[in-house]
Protein backbone atom coordinates (compact mmCIF):
# COMPACT_ATOMS: atom_id res chain seq x y z
CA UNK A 1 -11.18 58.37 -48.72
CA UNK A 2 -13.60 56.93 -46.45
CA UNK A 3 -17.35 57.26 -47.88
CA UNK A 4 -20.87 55.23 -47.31
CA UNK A 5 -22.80 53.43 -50.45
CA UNK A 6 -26.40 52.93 -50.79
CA UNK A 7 -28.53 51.92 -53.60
CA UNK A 8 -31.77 53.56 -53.88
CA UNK A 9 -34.38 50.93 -52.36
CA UNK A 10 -31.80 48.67 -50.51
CA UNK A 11 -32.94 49.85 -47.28
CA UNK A 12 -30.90 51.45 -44.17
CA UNK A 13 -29.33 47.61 -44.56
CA UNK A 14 -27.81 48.08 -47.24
CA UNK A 15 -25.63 51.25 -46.46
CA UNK A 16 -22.38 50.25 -47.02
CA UNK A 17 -19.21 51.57 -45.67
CA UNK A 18 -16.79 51.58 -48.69
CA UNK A 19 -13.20 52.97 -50.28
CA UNK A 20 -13.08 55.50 -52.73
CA UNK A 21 -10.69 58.25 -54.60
CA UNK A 22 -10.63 61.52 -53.12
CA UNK A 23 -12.62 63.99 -55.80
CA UNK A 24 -10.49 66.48 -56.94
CA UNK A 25 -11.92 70.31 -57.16
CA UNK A 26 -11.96 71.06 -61.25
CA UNK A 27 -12.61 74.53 -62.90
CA UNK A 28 -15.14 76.51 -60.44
CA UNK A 29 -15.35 73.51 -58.03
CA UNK A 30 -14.70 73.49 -54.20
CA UNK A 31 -13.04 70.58 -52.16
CA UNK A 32 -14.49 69.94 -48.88
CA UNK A 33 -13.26 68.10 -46.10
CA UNK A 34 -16.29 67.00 -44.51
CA UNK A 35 -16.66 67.50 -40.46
CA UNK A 36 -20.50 66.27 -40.22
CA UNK A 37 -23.66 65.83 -42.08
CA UNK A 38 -27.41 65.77 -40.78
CA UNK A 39 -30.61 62.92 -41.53
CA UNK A 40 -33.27 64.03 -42.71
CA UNK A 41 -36.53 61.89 -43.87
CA UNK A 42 -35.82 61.95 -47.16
CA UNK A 43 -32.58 60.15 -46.55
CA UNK A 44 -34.58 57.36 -45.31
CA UNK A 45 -37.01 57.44 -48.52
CA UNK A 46 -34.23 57.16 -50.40
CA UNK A 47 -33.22 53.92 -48.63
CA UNK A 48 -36.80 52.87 -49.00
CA UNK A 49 -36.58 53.47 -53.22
CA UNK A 50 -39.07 56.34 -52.43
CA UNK A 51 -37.52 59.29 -53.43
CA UNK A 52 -38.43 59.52 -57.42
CA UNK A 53 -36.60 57.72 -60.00
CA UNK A 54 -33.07 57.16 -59.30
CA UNK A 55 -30.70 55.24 -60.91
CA UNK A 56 -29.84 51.66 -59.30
CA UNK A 57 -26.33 52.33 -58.20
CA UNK A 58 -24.18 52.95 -55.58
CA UNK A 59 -24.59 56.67 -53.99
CA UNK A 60 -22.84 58.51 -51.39
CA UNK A 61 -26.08 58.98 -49.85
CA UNK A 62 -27.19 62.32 -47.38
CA UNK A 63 -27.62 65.96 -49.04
CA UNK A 64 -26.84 68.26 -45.49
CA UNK A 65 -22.93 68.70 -44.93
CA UNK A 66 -20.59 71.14 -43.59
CA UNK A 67 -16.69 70.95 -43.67
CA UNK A 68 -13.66 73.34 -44.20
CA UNK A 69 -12.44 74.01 -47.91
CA UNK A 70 -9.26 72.37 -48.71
CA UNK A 71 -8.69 72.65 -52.45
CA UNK A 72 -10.45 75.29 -54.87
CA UNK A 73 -10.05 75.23 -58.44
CA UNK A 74 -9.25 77.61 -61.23
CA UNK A 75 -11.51 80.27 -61.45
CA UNK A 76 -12.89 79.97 -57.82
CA UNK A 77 -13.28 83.66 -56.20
CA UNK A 78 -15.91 82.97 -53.34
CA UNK A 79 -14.28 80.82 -50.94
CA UNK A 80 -10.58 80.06 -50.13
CA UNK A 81 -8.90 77.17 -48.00
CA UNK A 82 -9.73 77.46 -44.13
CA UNK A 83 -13.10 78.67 -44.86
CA UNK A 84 -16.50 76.92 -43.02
CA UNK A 85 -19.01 76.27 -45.20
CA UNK A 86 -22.43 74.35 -46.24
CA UNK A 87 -23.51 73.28 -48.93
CA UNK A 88 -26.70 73.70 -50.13
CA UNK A 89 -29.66 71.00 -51.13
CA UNK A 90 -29.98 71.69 -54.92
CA UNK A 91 -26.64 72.55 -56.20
CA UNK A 92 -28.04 74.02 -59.40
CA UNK A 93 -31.20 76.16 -57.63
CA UNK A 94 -29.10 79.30 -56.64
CA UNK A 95 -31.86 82.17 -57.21
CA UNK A 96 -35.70 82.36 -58.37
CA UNK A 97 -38.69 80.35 -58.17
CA UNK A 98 -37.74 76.48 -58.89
CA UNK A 99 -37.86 75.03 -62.22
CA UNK A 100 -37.58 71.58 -63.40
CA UNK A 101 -33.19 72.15 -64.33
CA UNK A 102 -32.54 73.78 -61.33
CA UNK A 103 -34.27 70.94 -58.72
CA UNK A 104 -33.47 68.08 -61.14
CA UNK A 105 -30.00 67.15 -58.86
CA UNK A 106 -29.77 67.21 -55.10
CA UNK A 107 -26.96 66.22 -53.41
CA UNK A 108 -27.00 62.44 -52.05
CA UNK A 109 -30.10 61.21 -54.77
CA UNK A 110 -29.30 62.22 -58.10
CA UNK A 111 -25.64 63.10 -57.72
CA UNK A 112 -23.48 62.16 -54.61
CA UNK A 113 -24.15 63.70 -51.64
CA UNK A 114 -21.68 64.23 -48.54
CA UNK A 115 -21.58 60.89 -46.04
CA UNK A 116 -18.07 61.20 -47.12
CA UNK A 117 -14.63 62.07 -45.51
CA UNK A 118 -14.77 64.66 -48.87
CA UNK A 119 -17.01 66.04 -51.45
CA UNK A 120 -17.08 68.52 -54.35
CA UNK A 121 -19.15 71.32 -54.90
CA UNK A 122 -19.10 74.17 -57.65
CA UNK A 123 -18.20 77.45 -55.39
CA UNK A 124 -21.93 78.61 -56.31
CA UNK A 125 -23.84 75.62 -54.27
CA UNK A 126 -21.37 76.59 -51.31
CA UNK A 127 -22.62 78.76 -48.31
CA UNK A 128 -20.17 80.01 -45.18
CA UNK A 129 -21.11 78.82 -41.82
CA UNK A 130 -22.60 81.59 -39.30
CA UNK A 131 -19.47 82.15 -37.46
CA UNK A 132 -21.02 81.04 -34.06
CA UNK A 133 -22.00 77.76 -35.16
CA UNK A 134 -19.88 74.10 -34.66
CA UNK A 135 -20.15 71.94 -37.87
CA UNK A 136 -22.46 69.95 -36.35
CA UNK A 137 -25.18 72.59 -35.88
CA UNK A 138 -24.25 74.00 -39.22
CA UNK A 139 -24.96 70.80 -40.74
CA UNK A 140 -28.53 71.13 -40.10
CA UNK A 141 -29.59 74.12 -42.12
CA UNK A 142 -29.17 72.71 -45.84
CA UNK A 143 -32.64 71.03 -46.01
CA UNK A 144 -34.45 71.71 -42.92
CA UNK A 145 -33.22 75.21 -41.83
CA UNK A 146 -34.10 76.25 -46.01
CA UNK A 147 -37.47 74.70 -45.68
CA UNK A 148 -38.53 76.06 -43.23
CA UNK A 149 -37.24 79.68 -44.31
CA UNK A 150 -38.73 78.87 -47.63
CA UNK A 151 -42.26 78.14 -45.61
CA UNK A 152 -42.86 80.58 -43.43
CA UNK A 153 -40.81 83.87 -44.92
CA UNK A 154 -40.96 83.40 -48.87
CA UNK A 155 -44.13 81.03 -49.80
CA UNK A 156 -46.58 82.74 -46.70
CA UNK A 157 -44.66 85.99 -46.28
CA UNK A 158 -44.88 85.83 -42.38
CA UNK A 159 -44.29 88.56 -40.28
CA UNK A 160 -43.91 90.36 -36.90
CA UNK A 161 -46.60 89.74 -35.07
CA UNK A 162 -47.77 86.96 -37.19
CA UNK A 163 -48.77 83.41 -36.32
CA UNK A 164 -47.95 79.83 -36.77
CA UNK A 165 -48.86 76.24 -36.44
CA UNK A 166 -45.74 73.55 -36.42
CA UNK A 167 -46.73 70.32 -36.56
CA UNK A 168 -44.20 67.93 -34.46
CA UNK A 169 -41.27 68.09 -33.31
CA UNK A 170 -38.48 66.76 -36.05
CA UNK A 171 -35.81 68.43 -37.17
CA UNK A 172 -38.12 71.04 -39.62
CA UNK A 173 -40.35 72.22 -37.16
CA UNK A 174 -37.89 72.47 -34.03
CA UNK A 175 -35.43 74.77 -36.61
CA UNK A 176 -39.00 76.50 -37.87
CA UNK A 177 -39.45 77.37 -34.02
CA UNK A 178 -36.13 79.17 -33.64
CA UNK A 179 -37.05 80.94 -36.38
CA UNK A 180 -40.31 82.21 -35.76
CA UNK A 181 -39.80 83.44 -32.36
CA UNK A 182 -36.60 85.18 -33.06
CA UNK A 183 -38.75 86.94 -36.21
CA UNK A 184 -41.62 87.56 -33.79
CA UNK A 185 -44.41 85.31 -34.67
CA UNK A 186 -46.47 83.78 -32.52
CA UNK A 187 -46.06 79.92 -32.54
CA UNK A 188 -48.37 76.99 -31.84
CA UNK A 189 -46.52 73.10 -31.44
CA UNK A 190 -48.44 69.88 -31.86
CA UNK A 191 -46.85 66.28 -30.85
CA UNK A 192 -48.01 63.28 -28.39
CA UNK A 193 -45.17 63.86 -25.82
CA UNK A 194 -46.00 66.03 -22.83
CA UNK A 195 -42.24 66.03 -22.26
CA UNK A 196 -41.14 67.36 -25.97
CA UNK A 197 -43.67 70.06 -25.45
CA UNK A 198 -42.24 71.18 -22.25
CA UNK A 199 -39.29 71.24 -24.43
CA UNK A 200 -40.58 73.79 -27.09
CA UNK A 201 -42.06 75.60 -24.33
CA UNK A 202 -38.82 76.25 -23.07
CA UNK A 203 -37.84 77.08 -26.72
CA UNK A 204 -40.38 80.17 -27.11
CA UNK A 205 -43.41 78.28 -27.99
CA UNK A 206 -46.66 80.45 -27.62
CA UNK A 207 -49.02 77.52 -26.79
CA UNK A 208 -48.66 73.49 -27.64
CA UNK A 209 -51.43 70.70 -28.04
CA UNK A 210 -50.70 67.13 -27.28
CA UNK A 211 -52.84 65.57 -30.35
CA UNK A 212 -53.26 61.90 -28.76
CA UNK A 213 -54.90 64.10 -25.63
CA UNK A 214 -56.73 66.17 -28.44
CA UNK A 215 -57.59 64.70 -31.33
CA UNK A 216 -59.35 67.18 -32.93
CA UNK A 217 -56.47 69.49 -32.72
CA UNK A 218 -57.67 71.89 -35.26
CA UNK A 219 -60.77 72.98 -32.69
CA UNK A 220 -58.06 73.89 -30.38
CA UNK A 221 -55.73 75.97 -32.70
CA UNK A 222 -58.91 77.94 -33.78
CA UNK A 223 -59.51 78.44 -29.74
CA UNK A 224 -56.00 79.40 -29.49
CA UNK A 225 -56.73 82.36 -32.06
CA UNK A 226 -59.82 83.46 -31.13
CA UNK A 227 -61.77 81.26 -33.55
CA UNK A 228 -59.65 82.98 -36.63
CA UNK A 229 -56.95 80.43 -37.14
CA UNK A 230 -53.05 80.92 -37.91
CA UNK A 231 -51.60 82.56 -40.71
CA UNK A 232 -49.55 79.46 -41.64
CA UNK A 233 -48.94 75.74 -40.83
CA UNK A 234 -46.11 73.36 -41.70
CA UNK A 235 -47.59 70.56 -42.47
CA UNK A 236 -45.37 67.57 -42.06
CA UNK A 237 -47.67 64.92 -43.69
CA UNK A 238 -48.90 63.15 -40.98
CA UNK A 239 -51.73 60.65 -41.18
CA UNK A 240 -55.09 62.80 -41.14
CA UNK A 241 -53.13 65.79 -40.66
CA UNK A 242 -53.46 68.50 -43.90
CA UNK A 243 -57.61 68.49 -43.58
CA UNK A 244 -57.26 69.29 -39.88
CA UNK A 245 -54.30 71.84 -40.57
CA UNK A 246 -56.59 73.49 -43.77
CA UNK A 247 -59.36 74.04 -40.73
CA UNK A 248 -56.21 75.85 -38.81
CA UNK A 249 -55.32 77.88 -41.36
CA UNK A 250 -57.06 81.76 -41.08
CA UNK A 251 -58.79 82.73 -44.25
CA UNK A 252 -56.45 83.99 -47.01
CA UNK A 253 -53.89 82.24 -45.12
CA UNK A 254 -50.79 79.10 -45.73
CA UNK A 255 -50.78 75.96 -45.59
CA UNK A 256 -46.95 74.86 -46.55
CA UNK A 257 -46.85 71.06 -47.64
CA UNK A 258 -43.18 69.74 -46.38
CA UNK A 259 -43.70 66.43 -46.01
CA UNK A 260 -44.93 63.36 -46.21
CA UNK A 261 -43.89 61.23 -42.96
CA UNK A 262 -46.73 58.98 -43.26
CA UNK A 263 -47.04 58.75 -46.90
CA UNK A 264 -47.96 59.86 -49.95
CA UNK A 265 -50.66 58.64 -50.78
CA UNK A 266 -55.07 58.21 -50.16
CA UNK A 267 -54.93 62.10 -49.15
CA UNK A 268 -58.09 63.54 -49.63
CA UNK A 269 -58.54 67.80 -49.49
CA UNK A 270 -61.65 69.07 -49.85
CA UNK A 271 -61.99 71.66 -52.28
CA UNK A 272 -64.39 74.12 -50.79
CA UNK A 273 -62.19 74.59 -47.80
CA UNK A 274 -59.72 75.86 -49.52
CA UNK A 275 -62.05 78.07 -51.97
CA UNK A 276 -64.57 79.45 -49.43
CA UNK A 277 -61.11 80.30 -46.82
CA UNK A 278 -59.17 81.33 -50.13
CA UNK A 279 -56.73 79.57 -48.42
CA UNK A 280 -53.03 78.94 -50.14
CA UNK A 281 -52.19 74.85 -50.23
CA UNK A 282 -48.51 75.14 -50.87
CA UNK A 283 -45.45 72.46 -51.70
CA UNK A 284 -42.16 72.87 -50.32
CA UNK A 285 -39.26 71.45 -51.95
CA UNK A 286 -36.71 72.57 -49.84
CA UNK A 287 -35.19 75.62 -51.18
CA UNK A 288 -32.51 77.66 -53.22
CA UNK A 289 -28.90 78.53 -52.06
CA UNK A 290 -30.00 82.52 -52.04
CA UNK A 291 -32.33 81.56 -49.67
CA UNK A 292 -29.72 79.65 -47.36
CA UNK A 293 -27.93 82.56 -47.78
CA UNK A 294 -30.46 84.47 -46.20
CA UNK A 295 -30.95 82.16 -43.30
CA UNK A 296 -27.39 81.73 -42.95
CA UNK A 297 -27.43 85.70 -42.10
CA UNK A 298 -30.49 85.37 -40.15
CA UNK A 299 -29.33 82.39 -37.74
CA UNK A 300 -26.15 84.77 -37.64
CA UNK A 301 -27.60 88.56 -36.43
CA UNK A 302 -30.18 85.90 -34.00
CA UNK A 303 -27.25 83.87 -32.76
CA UNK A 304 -29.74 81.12 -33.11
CA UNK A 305 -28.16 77.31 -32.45
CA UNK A 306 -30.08 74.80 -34.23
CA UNK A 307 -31.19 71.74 -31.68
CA UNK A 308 -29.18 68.80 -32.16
CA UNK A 309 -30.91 65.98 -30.92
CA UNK A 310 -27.97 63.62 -31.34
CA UNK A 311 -24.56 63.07 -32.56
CA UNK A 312 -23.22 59.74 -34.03
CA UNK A 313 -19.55 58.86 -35.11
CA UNK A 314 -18.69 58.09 -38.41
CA UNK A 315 -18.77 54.63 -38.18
CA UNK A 316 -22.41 54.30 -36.57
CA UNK A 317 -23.85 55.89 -39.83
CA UNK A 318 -26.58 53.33 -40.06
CA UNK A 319 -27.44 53.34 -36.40
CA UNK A 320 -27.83 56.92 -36.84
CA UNK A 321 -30.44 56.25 -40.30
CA UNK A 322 -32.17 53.88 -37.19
CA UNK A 323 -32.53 56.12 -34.92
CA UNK A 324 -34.26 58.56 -37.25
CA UNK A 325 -36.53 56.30 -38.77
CA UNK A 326 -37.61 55.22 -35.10
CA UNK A 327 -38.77 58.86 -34.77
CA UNK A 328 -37.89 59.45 -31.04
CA UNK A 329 -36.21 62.38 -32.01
CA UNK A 330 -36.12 66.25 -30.70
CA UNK A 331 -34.44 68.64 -33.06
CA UNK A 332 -32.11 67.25 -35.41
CA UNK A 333 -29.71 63.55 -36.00
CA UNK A 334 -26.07 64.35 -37.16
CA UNK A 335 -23.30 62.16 -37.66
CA UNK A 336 -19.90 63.41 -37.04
CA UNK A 337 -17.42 62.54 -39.51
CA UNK A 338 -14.54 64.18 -38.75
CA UNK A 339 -13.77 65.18 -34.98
């Protein structure tokens, strides 16, 4: 089969377009044929030699895939050939809080991940597809639909009526927009294009704030909520960005750590802010496959359709990797593998 290579710290350059044997499902085990995966920043990390300790070898790179089953083996009782499915980011998280054995693999760091014509998954990572969905928008949800289910509806408990601060407009907090309006939260969107936030505006967004216009952005979210602040914000990790978004945040309320798109490190949190708010400062490593099974139901009953900012063929992986890093993006990158 047809499958990509990258060492861990050889850059987007180095992804390497390679032959190798088709996996083959074993006991429990699911053969996918893979129709298209989905970028996200960690992909690029990983190209950087960012993302933790890996080992220096050649990887299938990307962790977000969705394909038809073609093979199951023994012992396999969830899925059968012909059926859509995803697969989700931490093949051994399937239920409960994280632990250091169940987040120690994802899919395209530790392990091989799916920027392959095929991969192999035990039937338990596995998820179906919402049955309104193309591949392409169902490749989306692994890592960014599950974070931002795991931010806003498990680690702050967010509900009707509720509000929210997204910060940009990448693939986490464009999918964390759907969300939110179609659970009936109120939703605030920050980014430097006018145009992208006519775009979110046209999504359901509540109010937006172009930060190079407003600097002090947090001023205007606590204007926005009659001086209170939001319940929640996703904080992306942008330079300056998690002091401002603590000053969003309502007292008692989230702030959910995704991300860290300008770094990860020199940040500085002041204590008191968060002990005089009581305020909840919050990591979120993506999520478990229960809860992809929950927004897999979700995006279902909402007929939600994830934004898909653009689609690449197979064999412009690494202009796809380019075209994320470049960060011009609305919604999510996906690259098509098999038409």
């Amino acid at each position: 089969m047809q499958a990509y290579h990258l060492v861990s710290g050889a850059q987007v350059a180095g992804l390497e377009r390679v032959e190798r044997p088709a996996p083959i499902a074993g006991p429990n085990e699911v053969l996918v044929r893979t129709h298209a995966v989905s970028l996200n920043y960690r992909d690029l990390m990983f190209a950087r030699g960012q993302y933790g300790a890996i080992a220096n070898r050649p990887t299938i790179p990307v962790a977000d895939g969705a394909g038809e089953v073609i093979a199951i083996g023994s012992g396999v009782t969830r899925f059968k050939p012909g059926d859509r499915v995803i697969n989700a980011y931490f093949p051994d998280w399937i239920d409960g809080r994280p632990t250091p054995v169940k987040t120690r693999d994802s899919f395209g760091a530790q392990i091989d991940g799916v920027l392959a014509e095929q991969f192999v998954a035990n039937e338990d990572a596995l998820v179906a597809i919402p049955s309104h969905l193309d591949y392409a928008e169902a490749a989306t949800l692994s890592c960014a639909g599950i974070t931002a289910w795991n931010a806003m509806f498990v680690e702050a408990a967010l509900k009707p009526g509720d509000s929210v601060l997204l910060l940009g407009t990448g693939g986490v907090s464009i999918l964390a927009l759907q969300l939110a309006k179609a659970a009936g939260l109120r939703a605030i969107v920050t980014s430097s294009s006018n145009d992208k936030l006519e775009r979110v505006r046209a999504l359901g967004a509540d109010a937006t704030i172009n930060y190079r216009d407003t600097p002090e952005w947090q001023n205007e979210v606590l204007r926005l909520t009659g001086g209170i602040g939001v319940d929640a914000v996703i904080e992306v990790g942008g330079e300056g960005t998690l002091a401002r978004s603590i000053q969003s945040t309502r007292m008692g309320g989230t702030v959910a750590v995704i991300g860290g798109v300008t770094g990860f490190g020199g940040t500085e949190v002041d204590p008191l802010a968060l002990i005089v708010g009581v305020k909840h400062l919050t990591g979120i490593f993506v999520g478990s496959r229960a809860m992809l099974d929950a927004l897999a139901q979700f995006v279902e009953v909402n007929r939600i359709a994830p934004v898909v900012d653009r689609v690449f063929d197979f064999e412009q992986a690494r202009e796809a990797y380019e075209y994320l890093d470049a960060g011009k993006h609305f919604g999510k990158v996906v690259v098509r593998v098999r038409s």
